[in-house]
Protein backbone atom coordinates (compact mmCIF):
# COMPACT_ATOMS: atom_id res chain seq x y z
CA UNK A 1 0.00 0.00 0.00
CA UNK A 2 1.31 3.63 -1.07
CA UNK A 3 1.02 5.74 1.97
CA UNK A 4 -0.39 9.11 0.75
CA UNK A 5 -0.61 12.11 3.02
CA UNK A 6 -3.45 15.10 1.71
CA UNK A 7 -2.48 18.46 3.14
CA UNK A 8 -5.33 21.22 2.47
CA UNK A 9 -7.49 23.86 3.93
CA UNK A 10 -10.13 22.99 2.15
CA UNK A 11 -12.26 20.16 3.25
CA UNK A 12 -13.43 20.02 -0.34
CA UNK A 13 -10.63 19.50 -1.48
CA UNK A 14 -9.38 16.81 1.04
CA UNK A 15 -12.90 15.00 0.22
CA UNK A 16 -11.95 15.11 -3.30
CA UNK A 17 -8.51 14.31 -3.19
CA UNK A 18 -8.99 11.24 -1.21
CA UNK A 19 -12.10 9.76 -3.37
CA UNK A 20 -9.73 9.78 -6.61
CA UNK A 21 -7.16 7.64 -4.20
CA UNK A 22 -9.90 5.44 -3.10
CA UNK A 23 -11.43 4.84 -6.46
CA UNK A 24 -7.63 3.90 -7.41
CA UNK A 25 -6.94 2.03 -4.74
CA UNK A 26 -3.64 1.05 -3.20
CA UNK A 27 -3.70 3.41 -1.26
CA UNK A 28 -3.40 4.07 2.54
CA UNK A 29 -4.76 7.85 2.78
CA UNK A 30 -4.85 10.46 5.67
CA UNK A 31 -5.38 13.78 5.52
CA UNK A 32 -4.56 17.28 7.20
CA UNK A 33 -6.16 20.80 7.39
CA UNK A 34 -3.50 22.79 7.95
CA UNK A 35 0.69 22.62 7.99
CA UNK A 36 0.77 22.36 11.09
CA UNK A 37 -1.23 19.37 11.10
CA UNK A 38 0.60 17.79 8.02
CA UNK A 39 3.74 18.13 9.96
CA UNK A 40 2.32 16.03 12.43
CA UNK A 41 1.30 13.32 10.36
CA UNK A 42 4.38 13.14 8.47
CA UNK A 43 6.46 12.18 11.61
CA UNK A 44 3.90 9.69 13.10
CA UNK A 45 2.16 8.47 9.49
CA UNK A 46 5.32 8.58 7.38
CA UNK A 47 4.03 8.95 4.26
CA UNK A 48 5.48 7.69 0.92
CA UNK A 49 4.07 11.03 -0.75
CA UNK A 50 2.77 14.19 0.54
CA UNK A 51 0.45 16.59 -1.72
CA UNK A 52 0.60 19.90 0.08
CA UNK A 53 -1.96 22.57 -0.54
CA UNK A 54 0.78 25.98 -1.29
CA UNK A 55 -1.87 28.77 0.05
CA UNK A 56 -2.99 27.63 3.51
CA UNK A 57 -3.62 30.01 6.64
CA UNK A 58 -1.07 29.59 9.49
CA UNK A 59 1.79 27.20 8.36
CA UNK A 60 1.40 27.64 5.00
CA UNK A 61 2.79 25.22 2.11
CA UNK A 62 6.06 26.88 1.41
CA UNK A 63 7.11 26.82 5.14
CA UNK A 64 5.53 23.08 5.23
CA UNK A 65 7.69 22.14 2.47
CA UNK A 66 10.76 23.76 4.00
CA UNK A 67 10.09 22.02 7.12
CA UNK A 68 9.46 18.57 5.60
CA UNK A 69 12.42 18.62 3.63
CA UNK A 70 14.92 19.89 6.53
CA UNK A 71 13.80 17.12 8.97
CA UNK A 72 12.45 14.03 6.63
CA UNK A 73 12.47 14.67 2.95
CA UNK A 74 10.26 12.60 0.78
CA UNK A 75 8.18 13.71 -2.35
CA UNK A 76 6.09 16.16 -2.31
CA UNK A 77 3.39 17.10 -4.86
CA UNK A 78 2.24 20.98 -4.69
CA UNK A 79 -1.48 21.42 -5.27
CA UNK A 80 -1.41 25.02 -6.63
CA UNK A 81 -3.71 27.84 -7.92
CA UNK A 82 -3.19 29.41 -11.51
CA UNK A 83 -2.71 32.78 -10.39
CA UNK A 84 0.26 34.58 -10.70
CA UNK A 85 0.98 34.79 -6.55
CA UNK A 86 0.58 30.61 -7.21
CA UNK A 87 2.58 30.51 -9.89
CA UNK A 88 5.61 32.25 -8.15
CA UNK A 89 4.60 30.24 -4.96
CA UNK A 90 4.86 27.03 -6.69
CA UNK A 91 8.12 27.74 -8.37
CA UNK A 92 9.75 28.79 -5.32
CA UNK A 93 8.04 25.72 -3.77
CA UNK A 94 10.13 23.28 -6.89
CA UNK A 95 13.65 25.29 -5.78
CA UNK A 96 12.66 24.14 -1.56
CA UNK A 97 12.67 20.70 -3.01
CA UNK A 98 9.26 19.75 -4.41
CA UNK A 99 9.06 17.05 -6.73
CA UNK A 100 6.16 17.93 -8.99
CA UNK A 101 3.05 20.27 -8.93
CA UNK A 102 -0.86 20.12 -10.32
CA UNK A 103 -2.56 23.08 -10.87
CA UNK A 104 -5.74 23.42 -8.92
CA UNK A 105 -8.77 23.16 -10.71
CA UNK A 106 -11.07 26.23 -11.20
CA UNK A 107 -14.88 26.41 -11.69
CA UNK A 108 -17.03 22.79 -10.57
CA UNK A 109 -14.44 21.80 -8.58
CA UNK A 110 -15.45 18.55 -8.66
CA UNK A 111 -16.41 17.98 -12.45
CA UNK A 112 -12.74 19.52 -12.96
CA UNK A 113 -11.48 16.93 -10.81
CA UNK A 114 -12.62 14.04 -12.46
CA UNK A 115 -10.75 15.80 -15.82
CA UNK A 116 -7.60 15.62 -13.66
CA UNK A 117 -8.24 12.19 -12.11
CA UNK A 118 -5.17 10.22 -14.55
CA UNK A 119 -3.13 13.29 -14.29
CA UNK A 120 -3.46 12.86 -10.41
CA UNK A 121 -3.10 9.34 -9.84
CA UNK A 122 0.03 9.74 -12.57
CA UNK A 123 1.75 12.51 -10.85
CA UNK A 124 1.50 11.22 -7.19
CA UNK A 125 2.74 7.66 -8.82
CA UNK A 126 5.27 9.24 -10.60
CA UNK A 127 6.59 10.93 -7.55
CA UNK A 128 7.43 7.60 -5.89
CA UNK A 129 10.15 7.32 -8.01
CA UNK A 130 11.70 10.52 -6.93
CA UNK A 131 15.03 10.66 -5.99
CA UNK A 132 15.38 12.86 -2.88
CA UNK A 133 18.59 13.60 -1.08
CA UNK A 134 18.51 15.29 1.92
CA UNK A 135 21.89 17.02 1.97
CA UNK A 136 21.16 18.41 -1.62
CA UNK A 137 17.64 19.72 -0.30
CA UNK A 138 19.08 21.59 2.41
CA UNK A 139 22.04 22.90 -0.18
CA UNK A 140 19.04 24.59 -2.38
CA UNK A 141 16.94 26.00 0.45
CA UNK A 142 19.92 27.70 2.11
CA UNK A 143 21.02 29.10 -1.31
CA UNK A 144 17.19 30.06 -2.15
CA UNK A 145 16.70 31.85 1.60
CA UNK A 146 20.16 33.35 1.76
CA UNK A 147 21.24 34.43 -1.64
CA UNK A 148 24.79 36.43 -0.27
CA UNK A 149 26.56 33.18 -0.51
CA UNK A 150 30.40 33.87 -1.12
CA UNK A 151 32.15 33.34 -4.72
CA UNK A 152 33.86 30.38 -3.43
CA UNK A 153 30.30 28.66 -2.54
CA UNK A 154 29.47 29.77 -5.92
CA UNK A 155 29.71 27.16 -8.98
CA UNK A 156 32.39 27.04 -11.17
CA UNK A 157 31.57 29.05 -14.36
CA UNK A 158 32.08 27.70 -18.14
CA UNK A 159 34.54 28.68 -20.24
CA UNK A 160 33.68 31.42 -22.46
CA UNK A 161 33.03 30.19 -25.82
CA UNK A 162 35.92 31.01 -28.04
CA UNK A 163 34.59 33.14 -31.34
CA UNK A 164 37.37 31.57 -33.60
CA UNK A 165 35.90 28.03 -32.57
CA UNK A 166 32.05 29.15 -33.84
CA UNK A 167 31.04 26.77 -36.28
CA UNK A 168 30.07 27.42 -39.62
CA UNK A 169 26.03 28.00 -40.60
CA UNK A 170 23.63 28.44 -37.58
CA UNK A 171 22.43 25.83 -34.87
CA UNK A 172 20.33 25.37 -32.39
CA UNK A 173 20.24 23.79 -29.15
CA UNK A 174 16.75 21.91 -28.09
CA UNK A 175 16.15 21.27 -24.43
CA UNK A 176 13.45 18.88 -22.92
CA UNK A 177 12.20 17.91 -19.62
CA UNK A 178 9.33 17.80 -17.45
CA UNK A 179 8.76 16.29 -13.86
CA UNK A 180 12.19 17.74 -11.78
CA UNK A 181 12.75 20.23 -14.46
CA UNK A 182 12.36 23.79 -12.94
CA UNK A 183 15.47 22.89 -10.73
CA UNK A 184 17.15 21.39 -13.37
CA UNK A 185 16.59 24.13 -15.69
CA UNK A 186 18.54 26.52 -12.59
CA UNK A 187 21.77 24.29 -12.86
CA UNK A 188 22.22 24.71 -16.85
CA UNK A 189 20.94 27.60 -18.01
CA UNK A 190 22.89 30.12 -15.65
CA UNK A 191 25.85 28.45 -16.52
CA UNK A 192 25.58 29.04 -19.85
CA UNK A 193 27.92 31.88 -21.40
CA UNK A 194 26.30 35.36 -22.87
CA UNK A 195 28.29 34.80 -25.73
CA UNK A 196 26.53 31.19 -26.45
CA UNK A 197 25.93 31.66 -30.36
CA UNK A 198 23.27 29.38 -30.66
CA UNK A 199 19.73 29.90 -29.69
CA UNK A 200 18.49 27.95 -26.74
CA UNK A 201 14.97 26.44 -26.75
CA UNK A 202 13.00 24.83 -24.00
CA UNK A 203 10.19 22.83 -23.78
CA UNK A 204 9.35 22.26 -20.15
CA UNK A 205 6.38 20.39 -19.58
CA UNK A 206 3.95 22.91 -17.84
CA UNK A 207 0.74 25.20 -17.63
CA UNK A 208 0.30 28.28 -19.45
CA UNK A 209 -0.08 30.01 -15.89
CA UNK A 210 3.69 29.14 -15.11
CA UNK A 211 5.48 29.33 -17.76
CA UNK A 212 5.61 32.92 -17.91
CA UNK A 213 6.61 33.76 -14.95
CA UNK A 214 8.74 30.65 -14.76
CA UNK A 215 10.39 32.24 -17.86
CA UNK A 216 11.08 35.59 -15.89
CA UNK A 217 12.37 33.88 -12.66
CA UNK A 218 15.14 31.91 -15.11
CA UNK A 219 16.09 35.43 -16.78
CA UNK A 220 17.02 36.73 -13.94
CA UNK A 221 19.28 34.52 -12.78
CA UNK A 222 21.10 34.06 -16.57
CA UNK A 223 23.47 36.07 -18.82
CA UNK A 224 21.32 34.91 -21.57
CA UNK A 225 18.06 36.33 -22.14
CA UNK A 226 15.08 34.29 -21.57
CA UNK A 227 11.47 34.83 -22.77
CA UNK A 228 8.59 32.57 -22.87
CA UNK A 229 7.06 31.97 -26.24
CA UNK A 230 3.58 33.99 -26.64
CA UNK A 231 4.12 35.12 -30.26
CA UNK A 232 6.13 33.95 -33.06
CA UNK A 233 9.63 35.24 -32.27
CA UNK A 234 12.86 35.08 -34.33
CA UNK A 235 15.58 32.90 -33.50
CA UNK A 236 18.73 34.57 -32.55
CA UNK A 237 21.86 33.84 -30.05
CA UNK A 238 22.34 34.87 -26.79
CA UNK A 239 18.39 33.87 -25.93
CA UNK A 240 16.83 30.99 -24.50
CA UNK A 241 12.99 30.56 -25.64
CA UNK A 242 10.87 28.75 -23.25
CA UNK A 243 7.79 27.29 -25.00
CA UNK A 244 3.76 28.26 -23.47
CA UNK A 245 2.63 25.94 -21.62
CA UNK A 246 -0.50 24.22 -22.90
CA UNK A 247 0.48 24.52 -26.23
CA UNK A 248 3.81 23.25 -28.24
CA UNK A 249 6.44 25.15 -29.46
CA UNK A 250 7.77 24.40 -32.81
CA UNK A 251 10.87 25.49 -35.06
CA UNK A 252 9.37 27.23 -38.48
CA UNK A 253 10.82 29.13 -41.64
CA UNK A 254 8.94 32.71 -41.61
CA UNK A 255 9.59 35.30 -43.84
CA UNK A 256 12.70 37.05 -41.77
CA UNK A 257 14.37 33.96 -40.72
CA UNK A 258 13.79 31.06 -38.38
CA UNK A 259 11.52 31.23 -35.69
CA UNK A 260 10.02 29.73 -32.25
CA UNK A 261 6.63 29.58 -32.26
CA UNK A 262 3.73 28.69 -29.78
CA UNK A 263 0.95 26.72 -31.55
CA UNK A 264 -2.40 24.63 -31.11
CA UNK A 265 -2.02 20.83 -28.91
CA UNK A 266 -2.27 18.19 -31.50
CA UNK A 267 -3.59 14.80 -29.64
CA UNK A 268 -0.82 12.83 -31.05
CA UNK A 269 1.10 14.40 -28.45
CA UNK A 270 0.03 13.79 -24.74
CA UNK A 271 2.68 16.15 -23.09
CA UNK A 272 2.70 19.73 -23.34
CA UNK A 273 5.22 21.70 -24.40
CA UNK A 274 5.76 18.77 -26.30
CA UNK A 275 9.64 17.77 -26.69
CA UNK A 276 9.07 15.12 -29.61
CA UNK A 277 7.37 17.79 -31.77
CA UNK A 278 9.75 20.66 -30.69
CA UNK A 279 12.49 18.48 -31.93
CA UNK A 280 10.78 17.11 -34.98
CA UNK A 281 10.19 20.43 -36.51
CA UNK A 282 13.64 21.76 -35.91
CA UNK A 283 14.81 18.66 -38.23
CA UNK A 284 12.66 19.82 -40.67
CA UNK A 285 14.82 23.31 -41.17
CA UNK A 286 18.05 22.16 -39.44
CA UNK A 287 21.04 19.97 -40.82
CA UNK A 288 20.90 17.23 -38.16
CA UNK A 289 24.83 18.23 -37.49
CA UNK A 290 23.47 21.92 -36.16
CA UNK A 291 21.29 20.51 -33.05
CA UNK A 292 22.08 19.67 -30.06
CA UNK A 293 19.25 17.32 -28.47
CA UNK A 294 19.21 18.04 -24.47
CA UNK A 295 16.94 15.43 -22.34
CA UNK A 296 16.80 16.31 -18.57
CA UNK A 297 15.16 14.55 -15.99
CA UNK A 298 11.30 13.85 -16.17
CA UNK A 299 8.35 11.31 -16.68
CA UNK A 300 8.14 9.14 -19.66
CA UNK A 301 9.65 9.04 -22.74
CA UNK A 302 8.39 12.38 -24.63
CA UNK A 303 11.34 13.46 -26.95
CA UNK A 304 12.89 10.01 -27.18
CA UNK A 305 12.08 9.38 -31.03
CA UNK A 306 12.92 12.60 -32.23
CA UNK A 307 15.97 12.71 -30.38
CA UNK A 308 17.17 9.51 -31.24
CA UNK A 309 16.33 10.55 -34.90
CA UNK A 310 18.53 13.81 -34.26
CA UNK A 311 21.49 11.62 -32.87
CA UNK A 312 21.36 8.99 -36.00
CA UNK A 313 21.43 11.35 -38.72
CA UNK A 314 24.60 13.46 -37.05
CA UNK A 315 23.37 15.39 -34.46
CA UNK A 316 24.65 15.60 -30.94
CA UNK A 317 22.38 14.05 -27.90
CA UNK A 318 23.36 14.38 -24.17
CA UNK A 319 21.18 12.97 -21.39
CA UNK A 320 20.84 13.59 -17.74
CA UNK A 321 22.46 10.95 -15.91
CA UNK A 322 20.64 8.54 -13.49
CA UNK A 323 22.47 10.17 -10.07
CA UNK A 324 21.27 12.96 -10.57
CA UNK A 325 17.73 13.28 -12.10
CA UNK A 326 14.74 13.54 -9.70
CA UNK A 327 13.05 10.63 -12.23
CA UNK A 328 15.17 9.28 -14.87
CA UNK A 329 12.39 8.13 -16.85
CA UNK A 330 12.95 10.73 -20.39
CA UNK A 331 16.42 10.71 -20.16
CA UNK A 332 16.97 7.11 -19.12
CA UNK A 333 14.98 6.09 -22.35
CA UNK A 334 16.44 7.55 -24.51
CA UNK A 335 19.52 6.17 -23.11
CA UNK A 336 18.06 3.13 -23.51
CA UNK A 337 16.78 3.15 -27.35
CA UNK A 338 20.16 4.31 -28.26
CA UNK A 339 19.62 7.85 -28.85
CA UNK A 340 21.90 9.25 -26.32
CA UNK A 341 25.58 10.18 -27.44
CA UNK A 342 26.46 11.64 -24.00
CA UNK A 343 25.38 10.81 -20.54
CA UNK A 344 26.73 13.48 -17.58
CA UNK A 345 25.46 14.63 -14.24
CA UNK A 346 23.45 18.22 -13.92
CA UNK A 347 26.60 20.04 -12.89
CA UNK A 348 28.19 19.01 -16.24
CA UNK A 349 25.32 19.38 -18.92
CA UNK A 350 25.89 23.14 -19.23
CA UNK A 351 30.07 22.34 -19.86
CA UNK A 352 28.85 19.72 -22.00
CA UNK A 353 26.68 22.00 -24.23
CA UNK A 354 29.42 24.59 -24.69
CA UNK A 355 31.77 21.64 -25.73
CA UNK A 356 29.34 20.21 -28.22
CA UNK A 357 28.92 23.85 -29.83
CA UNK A 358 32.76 24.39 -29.94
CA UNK A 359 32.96 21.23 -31.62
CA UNK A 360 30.24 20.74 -34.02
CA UNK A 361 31.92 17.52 -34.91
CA UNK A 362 30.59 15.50 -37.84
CA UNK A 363 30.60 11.86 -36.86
């Protein structure tokens, strides 16, 4: 039996919660009103996953989280309201350590649940398989609540890339992920030099509400630009485009050049931004030998076919390793259908990228 902890203010929303688990069964639920309470539960319950409510009076989820992941860390799935205070909350909640998030369901709360029902019973499943250290948990919430840290705490930056190395003709480098990404995301993309001459893009598997201001939080924080894709935007270097979230984002040929765009779901593809059809349309207006396929950690095995494509007709491919992804399930697949040319840790993908564009080898 999965032991599932529900933390919530809501008593709908516990009710809810726990009759999807029940209908599922396998599952040994409780459930908590407040953080406080959740707290309590977690020490004498000890669940296998938590879902934790991020607006909640008193101890609310963020300070839940922190608490949870300080004294027994475990996976935790953020139940989270598509506003923009949720959004941010949520995000800050994936930096404390959170493995995953669902966005809370607006209108008929309960017809909206039984939409979400497989999404649930997915996420909270997929979060067993979390990896969670706890001396890596408490490295990113002291760096997230005390961001004075000194240069030697600081990680070691890439080499610049050298301008005499560029290659020849323009590239592009194609990053997917989903479950575990946000944090992933923060250990690449800041590490990445201003002087990158190939566009970045990213498709992160998440709602229109976040991606925005998931977009602004990553800008921040890197010498490269990064936007999120609302409109169709032109390619250049020295920016990272992060696809909308519930929609795909897709490589065409406009009038003034190549472009990211954000375009209409297709059902052929079940996760959103979707990585195989980000990829698939870049090989459509790139020599294979220009992209650089990036699979980070997440659920499933979006991207694998189009990346394994990209690898066997010249392109490079580098994949998350296994000690380090928060679910190895993308990035150990394509590892496993052959598509992956390079496997390294998180602390070496952004070293790994510059290499790959310095190199632009032609196997």
């Amino acid at each position: 039996m999965i032991r599932l902890l529900i933390v919530d203010d809501s008593a709908l929303m516990r009710k809810l919660l726990e009759s999807v688990f029940l209908a599922e069964g396998g599952f040994d639920i409780r459930t908590a009103r407040d953080g406080t309470e959740g707290l309590a539960l977690v020490r004498s319950f000890d669940p296998h996953v938590v879902t934790l409510d991020v607006q909640m009076p008193g101890l609310d989820g963020l300070a839940c989280l922190s608490e949870i992941m300080l004294v027994a860390p475990r996976p935790v799935v953020m139940i989270s309201s598509l506003t923009k205070e949720g959004a941010e909350a949520t995000l800050e909640a994936m930096e404390l350590g959170a493995v995953d998030f669902i966005a809370k369901p607006t209108g008929t709360v309960s017809l909206a649940i039984e939409r979400l029902r497989p999404v649930l019973i997915a996420k909270v499943r997929g979060a067993l398989q979390a990896r969670i250290r706890k001396t890596l948990r408490l490295t990113e919430r002291i760096r997230h609540q005390f961001q004075s840290v000194t240069d030697g705490d600081r990680p070691r930056q890439p080499r610049r890339v050298n301008a005499r190395e560029r290659p020849q003709g323009p590239g592009l480098i194609l990053i997917g992920t989903s479950t575990g990404g946000p944090v992933a995301l923060t250990h690449v993309l800041p590490l990445l030099p201003a002087n990158l001459p190939w566009p970045v893009m990213v498709a992160q598997h998440m709602p229109s509400n976040f991606t925005g201001p998931f977009a602004k939080r990553l800008d921040r924080d890197c010498t490269l630009s990064v936007v999120e894709v609302n409109r169709p935007m032109l390619l250049a270097p020295g920016t990272v485009y992060v696809g909308r979230g519930d929609a795909d984002l897709i490589v065409t040929r406009r009038s003034k050049g190549t472009s990211a765009m954000s375009v209409p779901v297709q059902p052929n593809y079940p996760w959103h931004p979707s990585v195989e059809r980000l990829v698939s349309t870049a090989l459509e207006h790139y020599d294979a030998r220009h992209l650089i396929g990036v699979m980070l950690t997440g659920m499933g095995r979006d991207g694998t076919d189009a990346m394994t494509r990209l690898y066997r007709e010249g392109g490079h491919t580098l994949a998350e390793a296994e000690s380090t992804a928060v679910i190895w399930g993308m990035p150990g697949e394509l590892v496993r259908n052959g598509g992956a040319e390079v496997v390294r840790p998180i602390d070496e993908i952004a070293q790994a990228i510059i290499d790959m564009v310095e190199s632009n080898a032609v196997r």
